[in-house]
Protein backbone atom coordinates (compact mmCIF):
# COMPACT_ATOMS: atom_id res chain seq x y z
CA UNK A 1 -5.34 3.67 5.02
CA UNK A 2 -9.40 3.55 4.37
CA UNK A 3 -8.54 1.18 1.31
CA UNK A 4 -6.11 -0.39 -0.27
CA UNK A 5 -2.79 0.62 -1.69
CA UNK A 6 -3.16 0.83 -5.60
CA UNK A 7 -0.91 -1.57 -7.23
CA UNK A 8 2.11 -0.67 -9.42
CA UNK A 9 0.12 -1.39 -12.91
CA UNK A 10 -2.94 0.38 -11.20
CA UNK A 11 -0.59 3.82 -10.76
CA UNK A 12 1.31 3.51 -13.48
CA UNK A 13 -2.22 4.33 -15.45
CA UNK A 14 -2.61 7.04 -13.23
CA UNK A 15 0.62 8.60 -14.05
CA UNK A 16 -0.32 12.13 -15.06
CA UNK A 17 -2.79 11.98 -11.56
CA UNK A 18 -0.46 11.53 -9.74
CA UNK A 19 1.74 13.66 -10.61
CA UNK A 20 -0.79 16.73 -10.39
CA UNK A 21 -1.30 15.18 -6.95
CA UNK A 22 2.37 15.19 -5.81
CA UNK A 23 2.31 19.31 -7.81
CA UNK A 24 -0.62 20.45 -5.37
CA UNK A 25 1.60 18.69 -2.43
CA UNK A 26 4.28 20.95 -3.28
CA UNK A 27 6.78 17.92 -4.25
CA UNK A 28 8.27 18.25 -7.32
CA UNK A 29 9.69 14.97 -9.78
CA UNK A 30 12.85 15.82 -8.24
CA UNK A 31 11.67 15.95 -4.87
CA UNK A 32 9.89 12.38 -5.39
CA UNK A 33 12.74 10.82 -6.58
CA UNK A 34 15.08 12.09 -3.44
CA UNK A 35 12.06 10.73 -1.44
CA UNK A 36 11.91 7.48 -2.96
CA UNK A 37 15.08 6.88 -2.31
CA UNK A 38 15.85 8.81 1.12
CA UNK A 39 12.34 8.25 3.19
CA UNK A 40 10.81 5.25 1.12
CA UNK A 41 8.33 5.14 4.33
CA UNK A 42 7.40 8.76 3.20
CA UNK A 43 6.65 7.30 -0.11
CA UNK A 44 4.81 4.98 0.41
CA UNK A 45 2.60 7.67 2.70
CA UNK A 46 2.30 9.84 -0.33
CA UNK A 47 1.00 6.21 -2.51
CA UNK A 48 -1.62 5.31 -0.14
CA UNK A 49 -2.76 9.04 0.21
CA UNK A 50 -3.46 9.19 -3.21
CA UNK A 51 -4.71 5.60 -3.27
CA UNK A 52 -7.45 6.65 -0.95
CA UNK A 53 -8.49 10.04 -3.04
CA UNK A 54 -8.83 7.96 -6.21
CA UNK A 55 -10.57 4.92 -4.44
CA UNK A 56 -13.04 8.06 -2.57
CA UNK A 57 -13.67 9.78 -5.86
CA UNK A 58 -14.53 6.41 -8.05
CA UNK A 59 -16.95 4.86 -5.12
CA UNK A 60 -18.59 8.49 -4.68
CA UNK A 61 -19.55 8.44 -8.33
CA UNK A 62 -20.79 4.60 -8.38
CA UNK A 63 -23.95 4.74 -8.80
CA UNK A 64 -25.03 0.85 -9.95
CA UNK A 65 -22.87 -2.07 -9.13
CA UNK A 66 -23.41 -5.79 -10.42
CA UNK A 67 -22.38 -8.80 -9.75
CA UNK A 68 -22.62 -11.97 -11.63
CA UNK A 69 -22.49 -16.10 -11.12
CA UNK A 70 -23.62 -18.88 -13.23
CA UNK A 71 -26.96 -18.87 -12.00
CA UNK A 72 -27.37 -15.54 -10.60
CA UNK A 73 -26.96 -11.83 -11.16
CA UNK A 74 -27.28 -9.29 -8.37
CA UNK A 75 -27.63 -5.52 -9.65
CA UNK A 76 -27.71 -2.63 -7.10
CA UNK A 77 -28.69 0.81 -6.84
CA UNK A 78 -26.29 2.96 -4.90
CA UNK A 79 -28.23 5.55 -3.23
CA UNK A 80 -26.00 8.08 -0.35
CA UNK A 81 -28.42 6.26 2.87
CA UNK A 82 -29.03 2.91 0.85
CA UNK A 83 -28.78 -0.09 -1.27
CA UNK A 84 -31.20 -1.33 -3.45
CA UNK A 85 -31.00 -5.08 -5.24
CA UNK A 86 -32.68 -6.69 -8.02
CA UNK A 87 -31.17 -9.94 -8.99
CA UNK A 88 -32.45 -13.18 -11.70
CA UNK A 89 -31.83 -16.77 -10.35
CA UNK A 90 -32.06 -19.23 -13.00
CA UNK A 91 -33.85 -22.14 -11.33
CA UNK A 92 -33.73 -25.44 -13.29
CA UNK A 93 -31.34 -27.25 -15.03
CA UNK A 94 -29.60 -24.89 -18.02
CA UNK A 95 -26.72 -24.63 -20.44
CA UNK A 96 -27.13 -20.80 -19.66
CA UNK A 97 -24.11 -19.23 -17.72
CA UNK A 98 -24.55 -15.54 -16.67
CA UNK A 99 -20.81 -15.09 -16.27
CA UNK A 100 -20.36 -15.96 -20.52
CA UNK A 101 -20.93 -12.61 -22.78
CA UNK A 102 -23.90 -13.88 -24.08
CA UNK A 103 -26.22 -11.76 -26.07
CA UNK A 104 -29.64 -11.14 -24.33
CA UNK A 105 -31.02 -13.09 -27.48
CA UNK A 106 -28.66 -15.80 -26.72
CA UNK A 107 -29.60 -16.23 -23.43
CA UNK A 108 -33.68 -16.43 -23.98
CA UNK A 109 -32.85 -19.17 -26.21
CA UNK A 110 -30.70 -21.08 -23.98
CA UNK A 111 -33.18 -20.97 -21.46
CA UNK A 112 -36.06 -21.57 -23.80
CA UNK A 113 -34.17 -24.87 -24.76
CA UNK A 114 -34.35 -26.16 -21.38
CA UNK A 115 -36.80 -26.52 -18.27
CA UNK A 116 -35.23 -23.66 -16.35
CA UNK A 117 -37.29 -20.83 -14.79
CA UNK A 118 -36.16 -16.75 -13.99
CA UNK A 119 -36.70 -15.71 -11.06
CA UNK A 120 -37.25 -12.28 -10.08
CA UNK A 121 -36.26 -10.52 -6.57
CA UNK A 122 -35.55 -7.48 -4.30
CA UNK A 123 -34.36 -6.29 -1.22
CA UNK A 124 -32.69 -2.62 0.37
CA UNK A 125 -30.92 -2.43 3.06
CA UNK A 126 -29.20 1.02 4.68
CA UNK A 127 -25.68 0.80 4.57
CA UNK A 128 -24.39 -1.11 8.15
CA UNK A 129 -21.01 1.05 7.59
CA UNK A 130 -19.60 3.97 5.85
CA UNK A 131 -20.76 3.50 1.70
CA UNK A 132 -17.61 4.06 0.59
CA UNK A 133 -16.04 1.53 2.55
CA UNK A 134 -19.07 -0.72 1.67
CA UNK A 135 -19.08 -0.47 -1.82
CA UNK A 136 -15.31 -0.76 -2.12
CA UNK A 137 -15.81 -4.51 -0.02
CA UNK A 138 -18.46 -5.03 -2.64
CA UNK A 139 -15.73 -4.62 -5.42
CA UNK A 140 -12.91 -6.36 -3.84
CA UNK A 141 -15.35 -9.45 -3.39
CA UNK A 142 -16.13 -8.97 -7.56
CA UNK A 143 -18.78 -6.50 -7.81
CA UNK A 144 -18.19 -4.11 -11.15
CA UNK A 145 -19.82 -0.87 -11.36
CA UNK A 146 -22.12 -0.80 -13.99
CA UNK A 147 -24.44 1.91 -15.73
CA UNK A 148 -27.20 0.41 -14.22
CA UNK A 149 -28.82 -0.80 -17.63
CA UNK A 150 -29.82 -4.07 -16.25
CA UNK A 151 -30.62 -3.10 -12.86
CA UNK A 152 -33.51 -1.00 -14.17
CA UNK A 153 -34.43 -3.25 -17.08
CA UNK A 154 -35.01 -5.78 -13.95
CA UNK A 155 -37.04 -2.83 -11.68
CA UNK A 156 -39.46 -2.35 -14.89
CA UNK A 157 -39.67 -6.15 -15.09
CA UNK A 158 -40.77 -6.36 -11.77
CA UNK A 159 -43.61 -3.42 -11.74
């Protein structure tokens, strides 16, 4: 398995998916419920087959990913031979909490109303494994992909 297994909630949204997936495997619903219950080891093959494709075709299309702490938000462009970050560090004492939904209004008056800096910064890196399997570690460790709003808002900021 190059991923992880989906989970039960995760596949039950991917119902109609998977069944086109089982179709082009030439097992029918009858045939998946005789294997479910006569080669569950079979099944479970099938699962984390289709696990991978969906977990291949979601990372292929991620683009920007984002992750964010209290003080901190790391934003990163996807590119097929690297990865490119721009992150804000709030450095100072501050009310303001990146992980809250504030509005970006919200948050210049939070840190207006207290001696806290931002603090701009960069870095790239090519990927040290396959990007796939790098940007799904990224997600399991709380990345989100994003549209990439913030990362470029943060590249313009910088010059």
């Amino acid at each position: 398995m190059k991923y992880r297994r989906l989970n039960t909630e995760e596949l039950k949204e991917m119902e109609p998916e998977f069944v086109r997936f089982l179709v082009a495997n030439t097992v029918t619903g009858e045939d998946w419920e005789k294997i479910k219950t006569e080669n569950p080891e079979r099944a479970e093959q099938l699962i984390e087959l289709f696990s991978d494709i969906v977990f291949d075709k979601i990372l292929t299309k991620a683009e920007f990913m984002q992750f964010k702490s209290k003080n901190d938000i790391k934003t990163f462009h996807c590119l097929p031979d690297k990865i490119k970050m721009m992150g804000v560090f709030v450095e100072g004492n501050t009310s303001l909490d990146f992980t809250q939904n504030f509005a970006p209004e919200q948050m210049m008056s939070l840190l207006q109303l207290s001696n806290a800096n931002l603090k701009l910064y960069s870095a790239e890196k090519s990927y040290a494994k396959e990007r796939n399997q790098e940007l799904f570690k990224m997600l399991e460790s709380g990345c989100l992909i994003s549209k990439g709003e913030l990362y470029k808002l943060l590249e313009n900021l910088k010059g």
